[in-house]
PDB file of N, CA and C in Angstrom:
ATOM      1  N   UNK A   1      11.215 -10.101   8.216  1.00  0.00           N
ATOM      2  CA  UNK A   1      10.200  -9.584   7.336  1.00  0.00           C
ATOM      3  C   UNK A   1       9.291  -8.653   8.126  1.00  0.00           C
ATOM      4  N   UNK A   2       8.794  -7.411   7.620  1.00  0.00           N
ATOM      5  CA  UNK A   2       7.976  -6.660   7.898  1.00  0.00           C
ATOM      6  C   UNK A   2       6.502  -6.471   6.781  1.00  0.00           C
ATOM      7  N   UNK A   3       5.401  -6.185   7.749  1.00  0.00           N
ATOM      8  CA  UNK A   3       4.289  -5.955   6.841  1.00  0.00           C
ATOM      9  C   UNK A   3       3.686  -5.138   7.274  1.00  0.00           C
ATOM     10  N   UNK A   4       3.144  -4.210   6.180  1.00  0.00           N
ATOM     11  CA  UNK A   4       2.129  -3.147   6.541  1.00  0.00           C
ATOM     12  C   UNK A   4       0.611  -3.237   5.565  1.00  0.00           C
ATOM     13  N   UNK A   5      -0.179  -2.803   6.310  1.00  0.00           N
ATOM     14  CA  UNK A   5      -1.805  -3.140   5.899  1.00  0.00           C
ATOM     15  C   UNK A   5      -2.064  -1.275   5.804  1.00  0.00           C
ATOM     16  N   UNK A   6      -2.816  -1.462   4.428  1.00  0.00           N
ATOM     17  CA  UNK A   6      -3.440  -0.169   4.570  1.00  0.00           C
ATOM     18  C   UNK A   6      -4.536  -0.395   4.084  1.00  0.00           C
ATOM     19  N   UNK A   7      -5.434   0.060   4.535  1.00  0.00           N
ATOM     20  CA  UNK A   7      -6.910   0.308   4.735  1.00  0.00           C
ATOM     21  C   UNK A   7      -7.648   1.498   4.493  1.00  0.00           C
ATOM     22  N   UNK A   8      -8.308   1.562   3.406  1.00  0.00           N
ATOM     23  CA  UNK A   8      -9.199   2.161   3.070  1.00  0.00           C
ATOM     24  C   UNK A   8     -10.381   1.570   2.008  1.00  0.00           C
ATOM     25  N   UNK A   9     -11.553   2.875   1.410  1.00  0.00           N
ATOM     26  CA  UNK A   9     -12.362   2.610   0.216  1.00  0.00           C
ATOM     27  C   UNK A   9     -12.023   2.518  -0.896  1.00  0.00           C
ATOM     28  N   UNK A  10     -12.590   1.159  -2.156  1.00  0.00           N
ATOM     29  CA  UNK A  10     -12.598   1.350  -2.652  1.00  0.00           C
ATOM     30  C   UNK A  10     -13.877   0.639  -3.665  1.00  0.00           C
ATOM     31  N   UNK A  11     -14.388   1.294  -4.761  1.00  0.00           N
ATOM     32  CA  UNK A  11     -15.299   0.469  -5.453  1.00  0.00           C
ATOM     33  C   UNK A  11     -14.794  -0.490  -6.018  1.00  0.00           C
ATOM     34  N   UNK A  12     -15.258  -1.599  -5.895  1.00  0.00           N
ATOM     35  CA  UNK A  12     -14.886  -3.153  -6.174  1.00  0.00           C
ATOM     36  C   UNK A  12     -15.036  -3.081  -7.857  1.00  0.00           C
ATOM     37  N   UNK A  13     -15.621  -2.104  -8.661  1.00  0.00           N
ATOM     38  CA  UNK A  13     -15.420  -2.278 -10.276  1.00  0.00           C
ATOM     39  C   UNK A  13     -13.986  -1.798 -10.412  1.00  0.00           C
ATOM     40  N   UNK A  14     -13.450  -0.986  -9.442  1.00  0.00           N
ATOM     41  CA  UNK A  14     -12.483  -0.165  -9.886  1.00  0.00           C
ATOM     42  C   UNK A  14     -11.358  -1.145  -9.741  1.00  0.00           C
ATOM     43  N   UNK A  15     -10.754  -1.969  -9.032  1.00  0.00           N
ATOM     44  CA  UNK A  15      -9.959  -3.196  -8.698  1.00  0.00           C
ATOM     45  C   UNK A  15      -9.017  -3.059  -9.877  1.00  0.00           C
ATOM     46  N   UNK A  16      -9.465  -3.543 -11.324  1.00  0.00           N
ATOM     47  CA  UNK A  16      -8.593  -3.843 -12.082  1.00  0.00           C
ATOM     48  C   UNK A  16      -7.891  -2.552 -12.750  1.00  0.00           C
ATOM     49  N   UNK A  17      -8.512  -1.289 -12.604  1.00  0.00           N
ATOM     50  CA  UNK A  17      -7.589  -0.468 -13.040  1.00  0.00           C
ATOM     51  C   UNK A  17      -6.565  -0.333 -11.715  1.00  0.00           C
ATOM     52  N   UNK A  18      -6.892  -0.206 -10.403  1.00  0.00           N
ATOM     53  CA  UNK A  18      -6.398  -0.128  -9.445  1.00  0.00           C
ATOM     54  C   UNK A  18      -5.066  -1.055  -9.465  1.00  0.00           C
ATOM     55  N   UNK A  19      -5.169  -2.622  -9.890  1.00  0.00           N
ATOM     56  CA  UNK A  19      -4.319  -3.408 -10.175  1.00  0.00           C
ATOM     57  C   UNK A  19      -3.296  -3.180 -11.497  1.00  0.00           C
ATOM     58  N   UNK A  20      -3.934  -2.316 -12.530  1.00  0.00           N
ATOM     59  CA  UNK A  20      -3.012  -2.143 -13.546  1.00  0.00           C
ATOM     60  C   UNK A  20      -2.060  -1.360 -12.849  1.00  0.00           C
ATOM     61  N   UNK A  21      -2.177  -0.056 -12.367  1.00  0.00           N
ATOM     62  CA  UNK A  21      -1.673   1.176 -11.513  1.00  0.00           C
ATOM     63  C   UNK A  21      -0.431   0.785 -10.838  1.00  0.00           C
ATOM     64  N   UNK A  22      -1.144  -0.771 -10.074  1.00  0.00           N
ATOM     65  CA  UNK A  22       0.256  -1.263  -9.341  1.00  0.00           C
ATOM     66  C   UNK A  22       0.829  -2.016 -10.119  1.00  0.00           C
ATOM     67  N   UNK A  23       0.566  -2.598 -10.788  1.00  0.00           N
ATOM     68  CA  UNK A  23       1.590  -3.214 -12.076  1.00  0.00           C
ATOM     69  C   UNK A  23       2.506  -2.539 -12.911  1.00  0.00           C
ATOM     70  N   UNK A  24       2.148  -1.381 -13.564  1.00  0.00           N
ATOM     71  CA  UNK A  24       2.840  -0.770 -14.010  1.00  0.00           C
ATOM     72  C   UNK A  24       3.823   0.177 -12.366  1.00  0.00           C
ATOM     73  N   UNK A  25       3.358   0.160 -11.476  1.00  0.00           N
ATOM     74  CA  UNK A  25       4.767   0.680 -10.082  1.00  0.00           C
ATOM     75  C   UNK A  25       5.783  -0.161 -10.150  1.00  0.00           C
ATOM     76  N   UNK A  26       5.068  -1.202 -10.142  1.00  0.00           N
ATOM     77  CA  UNK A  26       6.075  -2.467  -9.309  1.00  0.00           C
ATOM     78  C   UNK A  26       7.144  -2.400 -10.740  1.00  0.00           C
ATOM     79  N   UNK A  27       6.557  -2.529 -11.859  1.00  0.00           N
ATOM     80  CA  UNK A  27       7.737  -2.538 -12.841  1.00  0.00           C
ATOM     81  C   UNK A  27       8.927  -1.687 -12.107  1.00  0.00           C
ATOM     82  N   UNK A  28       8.927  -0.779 -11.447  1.00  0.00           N
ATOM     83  CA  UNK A  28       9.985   0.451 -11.454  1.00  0.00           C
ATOM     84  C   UNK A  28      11.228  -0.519 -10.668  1.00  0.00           C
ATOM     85  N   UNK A  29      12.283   0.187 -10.424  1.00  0.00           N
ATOM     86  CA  UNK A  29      13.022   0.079  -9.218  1.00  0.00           C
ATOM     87  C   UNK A  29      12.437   0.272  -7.763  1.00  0.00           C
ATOM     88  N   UNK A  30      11.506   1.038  -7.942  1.00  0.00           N
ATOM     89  CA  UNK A  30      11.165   1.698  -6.603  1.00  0.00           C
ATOM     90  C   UNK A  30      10.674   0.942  -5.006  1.00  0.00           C
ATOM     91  N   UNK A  31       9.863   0.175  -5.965  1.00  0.00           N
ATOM     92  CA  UNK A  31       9.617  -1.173  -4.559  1.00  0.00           C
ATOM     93  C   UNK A  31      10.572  -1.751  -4.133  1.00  0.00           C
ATOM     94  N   UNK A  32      11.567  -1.916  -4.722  1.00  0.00           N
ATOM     95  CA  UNK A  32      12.524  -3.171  -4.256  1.00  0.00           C
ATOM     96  C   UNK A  32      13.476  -1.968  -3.507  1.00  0.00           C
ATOM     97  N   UNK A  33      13.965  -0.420  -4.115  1.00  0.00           N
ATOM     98  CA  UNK A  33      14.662   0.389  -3.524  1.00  0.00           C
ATOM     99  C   UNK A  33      13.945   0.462  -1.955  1.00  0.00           C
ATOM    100  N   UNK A  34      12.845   0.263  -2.038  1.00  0.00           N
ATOM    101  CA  UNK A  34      12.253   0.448  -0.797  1.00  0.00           C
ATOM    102  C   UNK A  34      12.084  -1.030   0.418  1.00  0.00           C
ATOM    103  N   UNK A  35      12.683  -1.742  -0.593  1.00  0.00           N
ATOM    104  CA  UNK A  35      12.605  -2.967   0.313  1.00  0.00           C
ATOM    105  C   UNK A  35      11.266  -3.981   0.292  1.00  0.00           C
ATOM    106  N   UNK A  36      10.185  -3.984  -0.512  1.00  0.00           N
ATOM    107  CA  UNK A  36       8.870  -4.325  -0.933  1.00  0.00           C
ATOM    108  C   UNK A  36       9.181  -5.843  -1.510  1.00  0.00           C
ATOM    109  N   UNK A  37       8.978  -6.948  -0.927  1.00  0.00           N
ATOM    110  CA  UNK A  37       9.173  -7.884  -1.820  1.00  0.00           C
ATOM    111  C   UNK A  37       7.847  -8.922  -1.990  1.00  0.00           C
ATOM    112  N   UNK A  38       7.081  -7.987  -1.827  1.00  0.00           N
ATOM    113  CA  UNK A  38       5.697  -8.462  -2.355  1.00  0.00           C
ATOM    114  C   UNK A  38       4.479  -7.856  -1.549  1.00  0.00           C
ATOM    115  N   UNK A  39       3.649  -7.413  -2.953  1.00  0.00           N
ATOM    116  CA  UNK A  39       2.542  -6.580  -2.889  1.00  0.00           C
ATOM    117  C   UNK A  39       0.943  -7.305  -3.062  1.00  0.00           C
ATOM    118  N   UNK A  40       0.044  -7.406  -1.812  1.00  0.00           N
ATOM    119  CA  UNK A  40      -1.468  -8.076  -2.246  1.00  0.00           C
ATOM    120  C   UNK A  40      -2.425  -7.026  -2.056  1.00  0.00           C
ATOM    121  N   UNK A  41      -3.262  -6.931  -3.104  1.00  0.00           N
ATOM    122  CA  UNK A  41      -4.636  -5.932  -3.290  1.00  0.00           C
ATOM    123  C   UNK A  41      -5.810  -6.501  -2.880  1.00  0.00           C
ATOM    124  N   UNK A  42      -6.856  -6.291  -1.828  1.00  0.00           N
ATOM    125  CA  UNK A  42      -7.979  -7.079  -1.546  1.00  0.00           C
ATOM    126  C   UNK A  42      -9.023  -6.320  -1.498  1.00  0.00           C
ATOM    127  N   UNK A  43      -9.916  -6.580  -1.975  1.00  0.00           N
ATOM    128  CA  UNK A  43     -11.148  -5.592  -1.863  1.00  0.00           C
ATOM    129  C   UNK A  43     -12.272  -6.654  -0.805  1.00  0.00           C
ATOM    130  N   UNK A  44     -13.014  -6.240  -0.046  1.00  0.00           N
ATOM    131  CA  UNK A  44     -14.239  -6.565   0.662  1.00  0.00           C
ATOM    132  C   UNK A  44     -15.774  -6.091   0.618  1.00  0.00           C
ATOM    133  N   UNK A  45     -16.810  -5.490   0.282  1.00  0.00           N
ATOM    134  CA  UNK A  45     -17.842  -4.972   0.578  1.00  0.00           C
ATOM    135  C   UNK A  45     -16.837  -3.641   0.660  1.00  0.00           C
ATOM    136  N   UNK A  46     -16.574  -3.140  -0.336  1.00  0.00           N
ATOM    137  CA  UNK A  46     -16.590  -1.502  -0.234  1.00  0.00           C
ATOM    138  C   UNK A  46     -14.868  -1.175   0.474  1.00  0.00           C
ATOM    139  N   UNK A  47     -14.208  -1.768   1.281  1.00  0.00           N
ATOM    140  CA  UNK A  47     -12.967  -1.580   1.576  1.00  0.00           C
ATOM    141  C   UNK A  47     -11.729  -2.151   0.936  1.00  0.00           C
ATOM    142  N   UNK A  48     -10.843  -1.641   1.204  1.00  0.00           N
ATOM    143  CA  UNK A  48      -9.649  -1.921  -0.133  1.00  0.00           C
ATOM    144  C   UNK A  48      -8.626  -2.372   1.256  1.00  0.00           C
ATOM    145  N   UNK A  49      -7.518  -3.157   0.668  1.00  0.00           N
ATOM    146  CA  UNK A  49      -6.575  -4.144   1.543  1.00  0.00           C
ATOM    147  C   UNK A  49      -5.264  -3.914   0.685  1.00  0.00           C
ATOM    148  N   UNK A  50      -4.250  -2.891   1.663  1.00  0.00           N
ATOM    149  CA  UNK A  50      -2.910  -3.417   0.531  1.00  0.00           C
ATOM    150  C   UNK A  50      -2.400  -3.717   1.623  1.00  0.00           C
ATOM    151  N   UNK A  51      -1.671  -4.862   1.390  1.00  0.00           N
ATOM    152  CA  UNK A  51      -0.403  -6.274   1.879  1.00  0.00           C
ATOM    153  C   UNK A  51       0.484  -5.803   1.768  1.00  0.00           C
ATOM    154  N   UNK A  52       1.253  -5.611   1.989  1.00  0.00           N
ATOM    155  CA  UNK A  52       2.868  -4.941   1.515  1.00  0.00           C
ATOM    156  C   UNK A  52       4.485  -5.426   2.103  1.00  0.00           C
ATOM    157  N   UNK A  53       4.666  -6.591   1.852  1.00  0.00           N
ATOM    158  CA  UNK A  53       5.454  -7.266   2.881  1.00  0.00           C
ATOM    159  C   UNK A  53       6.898  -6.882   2.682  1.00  0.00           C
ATOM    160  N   UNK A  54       7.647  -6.458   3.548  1.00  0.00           N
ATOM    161  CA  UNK A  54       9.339  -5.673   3.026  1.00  0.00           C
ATOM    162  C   UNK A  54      10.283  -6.987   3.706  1.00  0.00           C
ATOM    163  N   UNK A  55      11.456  -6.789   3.396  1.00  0.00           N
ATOM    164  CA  UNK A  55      12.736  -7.538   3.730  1.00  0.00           C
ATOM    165  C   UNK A  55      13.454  -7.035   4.736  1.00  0.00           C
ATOM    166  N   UNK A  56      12.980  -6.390   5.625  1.00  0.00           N
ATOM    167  CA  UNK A  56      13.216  -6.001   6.727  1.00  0.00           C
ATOM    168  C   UNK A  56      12.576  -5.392   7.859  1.00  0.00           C
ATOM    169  N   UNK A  57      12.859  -4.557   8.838  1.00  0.00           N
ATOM    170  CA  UNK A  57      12.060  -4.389  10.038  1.00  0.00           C
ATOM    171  C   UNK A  57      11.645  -2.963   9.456  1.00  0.00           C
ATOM    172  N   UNK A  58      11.873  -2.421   8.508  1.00  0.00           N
ATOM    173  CA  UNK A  58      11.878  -0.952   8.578  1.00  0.00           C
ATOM    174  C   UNK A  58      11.017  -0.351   7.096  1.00  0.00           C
ATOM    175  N   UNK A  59       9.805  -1.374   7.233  1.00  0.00           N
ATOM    176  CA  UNK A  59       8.892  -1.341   5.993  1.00  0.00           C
ATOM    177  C   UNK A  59       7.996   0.073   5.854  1.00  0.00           C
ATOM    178  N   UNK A  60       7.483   0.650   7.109  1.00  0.00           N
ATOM    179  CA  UNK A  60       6.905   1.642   7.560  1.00  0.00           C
ATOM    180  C   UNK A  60       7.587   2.959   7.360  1.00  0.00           C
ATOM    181  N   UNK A  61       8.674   2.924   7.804  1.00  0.00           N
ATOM    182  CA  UNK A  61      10.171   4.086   7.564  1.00  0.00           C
ATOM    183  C   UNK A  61      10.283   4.065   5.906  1.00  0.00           C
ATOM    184  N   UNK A  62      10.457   3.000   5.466  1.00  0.00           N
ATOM    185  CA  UNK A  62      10.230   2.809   3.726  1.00  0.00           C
ATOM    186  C   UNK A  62       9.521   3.870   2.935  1.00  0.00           C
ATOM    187  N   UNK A  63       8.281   3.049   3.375  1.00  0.00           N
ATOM    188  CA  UNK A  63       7.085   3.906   2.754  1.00  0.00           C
ATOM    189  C   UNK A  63       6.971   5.517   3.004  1.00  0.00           C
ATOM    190  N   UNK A  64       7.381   5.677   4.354  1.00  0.00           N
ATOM    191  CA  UNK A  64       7.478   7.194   4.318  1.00  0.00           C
ATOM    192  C   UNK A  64       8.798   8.136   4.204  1.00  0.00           C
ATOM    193  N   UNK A  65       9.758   7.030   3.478  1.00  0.00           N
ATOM    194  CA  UNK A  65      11.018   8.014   3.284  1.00  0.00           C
ATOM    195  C   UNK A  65      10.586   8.195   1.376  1.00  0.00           C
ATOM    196  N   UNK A  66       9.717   7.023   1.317  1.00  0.00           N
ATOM    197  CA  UNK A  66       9.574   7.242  -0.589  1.00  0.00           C
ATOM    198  C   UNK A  66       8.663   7.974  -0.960  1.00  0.00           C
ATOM    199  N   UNK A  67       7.989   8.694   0.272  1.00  0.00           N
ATOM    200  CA  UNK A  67       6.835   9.004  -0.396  1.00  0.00           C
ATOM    201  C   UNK A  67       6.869  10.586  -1.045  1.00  0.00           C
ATOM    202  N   UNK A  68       8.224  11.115  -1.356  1.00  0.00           N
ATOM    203  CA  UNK A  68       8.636  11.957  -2.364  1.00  0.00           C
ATOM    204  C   UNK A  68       9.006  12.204  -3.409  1.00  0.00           C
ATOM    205  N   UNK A  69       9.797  10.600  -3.432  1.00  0.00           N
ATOM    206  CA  UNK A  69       9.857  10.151  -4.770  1.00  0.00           C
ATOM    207  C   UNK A  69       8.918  10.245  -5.887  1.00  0.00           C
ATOM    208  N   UNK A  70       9.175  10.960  -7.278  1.00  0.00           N
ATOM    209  CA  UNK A  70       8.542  11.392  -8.214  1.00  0.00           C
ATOM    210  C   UNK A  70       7.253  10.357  -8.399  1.00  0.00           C
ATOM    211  N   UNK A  71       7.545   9.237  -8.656  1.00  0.00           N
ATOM    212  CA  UNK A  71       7.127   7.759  -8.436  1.00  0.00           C
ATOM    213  C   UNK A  71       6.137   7.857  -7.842  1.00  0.00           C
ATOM    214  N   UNK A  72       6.325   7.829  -6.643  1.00  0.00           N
ATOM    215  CA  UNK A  72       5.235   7.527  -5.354  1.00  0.00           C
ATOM    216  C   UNK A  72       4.157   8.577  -5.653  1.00  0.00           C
ATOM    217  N   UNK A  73       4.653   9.844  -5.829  1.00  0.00           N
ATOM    218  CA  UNK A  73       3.780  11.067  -6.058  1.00  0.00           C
ATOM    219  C   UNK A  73       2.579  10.802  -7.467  1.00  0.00           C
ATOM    220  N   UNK A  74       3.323  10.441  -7.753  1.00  0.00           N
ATOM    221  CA  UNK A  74       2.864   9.734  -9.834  1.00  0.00           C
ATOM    222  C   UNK A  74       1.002   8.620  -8.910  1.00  0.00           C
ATOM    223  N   UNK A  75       1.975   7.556  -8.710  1.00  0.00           N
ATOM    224  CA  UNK A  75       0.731   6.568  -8.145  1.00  0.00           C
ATOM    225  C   UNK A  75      -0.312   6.940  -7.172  1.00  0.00           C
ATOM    226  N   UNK A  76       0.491   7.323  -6.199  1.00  0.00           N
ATOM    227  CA  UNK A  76      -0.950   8.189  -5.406  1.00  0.00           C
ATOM    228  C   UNK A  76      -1.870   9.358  -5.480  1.00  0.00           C
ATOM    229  N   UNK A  77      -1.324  10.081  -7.096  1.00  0.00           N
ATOM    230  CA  UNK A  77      -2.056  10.913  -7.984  1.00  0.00           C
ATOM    231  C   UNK A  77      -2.724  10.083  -8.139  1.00  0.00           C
ATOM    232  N   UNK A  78      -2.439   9.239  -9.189  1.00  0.00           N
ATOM    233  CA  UNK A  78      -2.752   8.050 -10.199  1.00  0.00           C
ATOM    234  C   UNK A  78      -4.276   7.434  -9.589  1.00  0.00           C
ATOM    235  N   UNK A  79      -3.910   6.960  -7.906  1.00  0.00           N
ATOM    236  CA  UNK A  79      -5.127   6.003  -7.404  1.00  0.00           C
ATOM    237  C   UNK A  79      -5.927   7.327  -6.674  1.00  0.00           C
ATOM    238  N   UNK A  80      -5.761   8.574  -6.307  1.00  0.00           N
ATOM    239  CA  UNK A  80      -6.620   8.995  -5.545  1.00  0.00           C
ATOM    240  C   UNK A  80      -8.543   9.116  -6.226  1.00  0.00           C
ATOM    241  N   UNK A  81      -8.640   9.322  -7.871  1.00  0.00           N
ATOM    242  CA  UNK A  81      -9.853   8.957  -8.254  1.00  0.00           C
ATOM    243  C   UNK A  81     -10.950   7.233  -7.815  1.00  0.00           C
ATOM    244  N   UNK A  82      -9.601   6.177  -7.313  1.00  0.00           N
ATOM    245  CA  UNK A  82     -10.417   5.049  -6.849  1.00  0.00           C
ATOM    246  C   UNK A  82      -9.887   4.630  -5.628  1.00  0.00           C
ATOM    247  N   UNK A  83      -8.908   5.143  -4.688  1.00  0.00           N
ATOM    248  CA  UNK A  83      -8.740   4.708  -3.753  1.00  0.00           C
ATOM    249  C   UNK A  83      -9.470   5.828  -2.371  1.00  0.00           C
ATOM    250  N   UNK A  84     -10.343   6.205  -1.163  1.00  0.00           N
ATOM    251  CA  UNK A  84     -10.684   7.228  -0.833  1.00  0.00           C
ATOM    252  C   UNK A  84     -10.519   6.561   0.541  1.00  0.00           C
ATOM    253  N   UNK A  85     -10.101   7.463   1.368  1.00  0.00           N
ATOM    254  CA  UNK A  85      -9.556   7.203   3.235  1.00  0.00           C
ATOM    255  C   UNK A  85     -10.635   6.899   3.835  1.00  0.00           C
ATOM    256  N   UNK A  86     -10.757   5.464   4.488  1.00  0.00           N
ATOM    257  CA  UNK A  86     -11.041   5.509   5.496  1.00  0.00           C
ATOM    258  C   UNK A  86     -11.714   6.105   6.613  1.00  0.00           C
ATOM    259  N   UNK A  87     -10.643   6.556   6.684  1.00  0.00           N
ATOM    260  CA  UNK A  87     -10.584   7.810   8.029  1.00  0.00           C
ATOM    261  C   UNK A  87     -10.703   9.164   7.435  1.00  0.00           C
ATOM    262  N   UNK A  88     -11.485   9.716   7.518  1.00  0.00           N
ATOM    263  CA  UNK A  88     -11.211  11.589   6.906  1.00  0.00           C
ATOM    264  C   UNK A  88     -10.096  12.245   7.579  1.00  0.00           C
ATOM    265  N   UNK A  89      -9.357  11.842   8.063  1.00  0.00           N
ATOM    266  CA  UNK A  89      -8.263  12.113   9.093  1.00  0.00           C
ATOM    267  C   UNK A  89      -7.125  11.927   8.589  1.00  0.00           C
ATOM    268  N   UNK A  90      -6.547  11.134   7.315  1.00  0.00           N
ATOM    269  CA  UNK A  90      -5.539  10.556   6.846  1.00  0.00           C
ATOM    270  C   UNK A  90      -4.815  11.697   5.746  1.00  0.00           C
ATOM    271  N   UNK A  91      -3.802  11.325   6.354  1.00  0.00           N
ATOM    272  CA  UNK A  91      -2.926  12.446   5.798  1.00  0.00           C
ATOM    273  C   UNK A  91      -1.752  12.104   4.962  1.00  0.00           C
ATOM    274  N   UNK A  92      -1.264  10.915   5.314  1.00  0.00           N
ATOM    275  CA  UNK A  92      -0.200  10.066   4.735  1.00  0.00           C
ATOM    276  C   UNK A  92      -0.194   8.611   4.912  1.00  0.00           C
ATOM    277  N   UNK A  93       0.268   8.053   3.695  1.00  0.00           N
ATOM    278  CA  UNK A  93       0.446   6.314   4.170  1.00  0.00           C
ATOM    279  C   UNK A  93      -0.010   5.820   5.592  1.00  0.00           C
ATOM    280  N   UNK A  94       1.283   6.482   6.209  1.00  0.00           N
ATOM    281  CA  UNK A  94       1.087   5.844   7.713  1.00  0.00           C
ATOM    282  C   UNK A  94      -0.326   6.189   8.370  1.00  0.00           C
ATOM    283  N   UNK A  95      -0.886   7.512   8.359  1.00  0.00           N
ATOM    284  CA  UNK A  95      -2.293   6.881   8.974  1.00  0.00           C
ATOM    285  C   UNK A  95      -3.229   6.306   8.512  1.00  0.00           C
ATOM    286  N   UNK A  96      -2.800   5.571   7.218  1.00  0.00           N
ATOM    287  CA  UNK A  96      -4.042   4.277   7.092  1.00  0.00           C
ATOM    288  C   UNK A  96      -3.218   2.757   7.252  1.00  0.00           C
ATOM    289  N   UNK A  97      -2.548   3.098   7.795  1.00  0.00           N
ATOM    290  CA  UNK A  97      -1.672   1.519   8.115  1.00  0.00           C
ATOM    291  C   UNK A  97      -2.605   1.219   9.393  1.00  0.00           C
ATOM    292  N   UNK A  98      -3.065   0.023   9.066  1.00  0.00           N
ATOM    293  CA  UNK A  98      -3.567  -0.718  10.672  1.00  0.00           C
ATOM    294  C   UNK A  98      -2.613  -1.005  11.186  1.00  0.00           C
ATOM    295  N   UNK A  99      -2.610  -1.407  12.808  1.00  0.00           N
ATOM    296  CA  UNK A  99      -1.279  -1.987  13.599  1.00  0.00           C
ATOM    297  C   UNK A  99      -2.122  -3.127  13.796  1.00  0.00           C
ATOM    298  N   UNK A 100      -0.592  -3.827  13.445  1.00  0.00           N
ATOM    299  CA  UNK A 100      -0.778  -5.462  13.909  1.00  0.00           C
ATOM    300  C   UNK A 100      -1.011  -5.952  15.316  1.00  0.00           C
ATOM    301  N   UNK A 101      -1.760  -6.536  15.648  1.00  0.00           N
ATOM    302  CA  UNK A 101      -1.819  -6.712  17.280  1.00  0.00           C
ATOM    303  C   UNK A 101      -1.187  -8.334  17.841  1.00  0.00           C
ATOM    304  N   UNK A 102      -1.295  -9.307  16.589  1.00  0.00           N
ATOM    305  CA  UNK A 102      -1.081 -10.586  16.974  1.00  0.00           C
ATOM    306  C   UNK A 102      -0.135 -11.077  16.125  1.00  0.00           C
ATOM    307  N   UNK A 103       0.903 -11.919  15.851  1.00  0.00           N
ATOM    308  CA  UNK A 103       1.184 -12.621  14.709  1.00  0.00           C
ATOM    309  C   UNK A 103       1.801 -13.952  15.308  1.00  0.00           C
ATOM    310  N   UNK A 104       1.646 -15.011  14.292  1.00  0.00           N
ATOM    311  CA  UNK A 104       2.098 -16.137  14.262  1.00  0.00           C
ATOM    312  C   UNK A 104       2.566 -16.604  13.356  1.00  0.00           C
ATOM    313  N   UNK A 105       3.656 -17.460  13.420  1.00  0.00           N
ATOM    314  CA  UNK A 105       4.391 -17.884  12.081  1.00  0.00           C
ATOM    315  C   UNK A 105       4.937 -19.389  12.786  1.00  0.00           C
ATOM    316  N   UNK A 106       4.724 -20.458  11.397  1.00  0.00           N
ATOM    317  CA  UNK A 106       4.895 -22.128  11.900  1.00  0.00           C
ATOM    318  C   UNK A 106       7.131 -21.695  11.424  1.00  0.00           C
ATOM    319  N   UNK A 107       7.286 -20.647  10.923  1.00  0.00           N
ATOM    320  CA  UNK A 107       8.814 -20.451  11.232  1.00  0.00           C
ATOM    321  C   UNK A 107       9.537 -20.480  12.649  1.00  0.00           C
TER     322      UNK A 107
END
């Protein structure tokens, strides 16, 4: 299993449209074409948390081989009014992915 964290703003009213957005994705083929077998949304004081756990080592490569797909283009239209970077620096998925530094598993 692989996971990627992305990190950025978002207003905490906005959450549930934010959550419809990914509800109606996940319906597609597209997550699972990409290997996605489960998606968590977290908001904190102003920052947004997506979970994104894949079925293999190559979750990161995923995300940026789909991110042409009509699909992908559709949703990250879709969230850019409530989702906003982080970093003013971010250009694609991958630079708002945090890197993992530690992990543990009782597996």
């Amino acid at each position: 299993m692989y996971s990627t964290l992305i990190v950025a703003r978002m207003n905490p009213e906005d959450g549930g449209r934010v959550a419809e957005l990914f509800s109606d994705f996940d319906k597609s083929d597209l997550p699972r074409r990409m290997g996605t077998f489960r998606r968590q949304l977290f908001n904190y004081k102003g920052l947004y948390f997506h979970l994104q756990d894949f079925d293999s080592d190559n979750g990161r490569d995923s995300v940026e081989g789909a991110k042409n797909d009509p699909r992908f283009v559709r949703i990250s239209s879709d969230l850019k009014p409530f989702i906003t970077a982080y970093d003013p620096g971010w250009r694609t998925p991958a630079d708002a992915m945090a890197d993992r530094f530690y992990h543990w598993s009782a597996e």
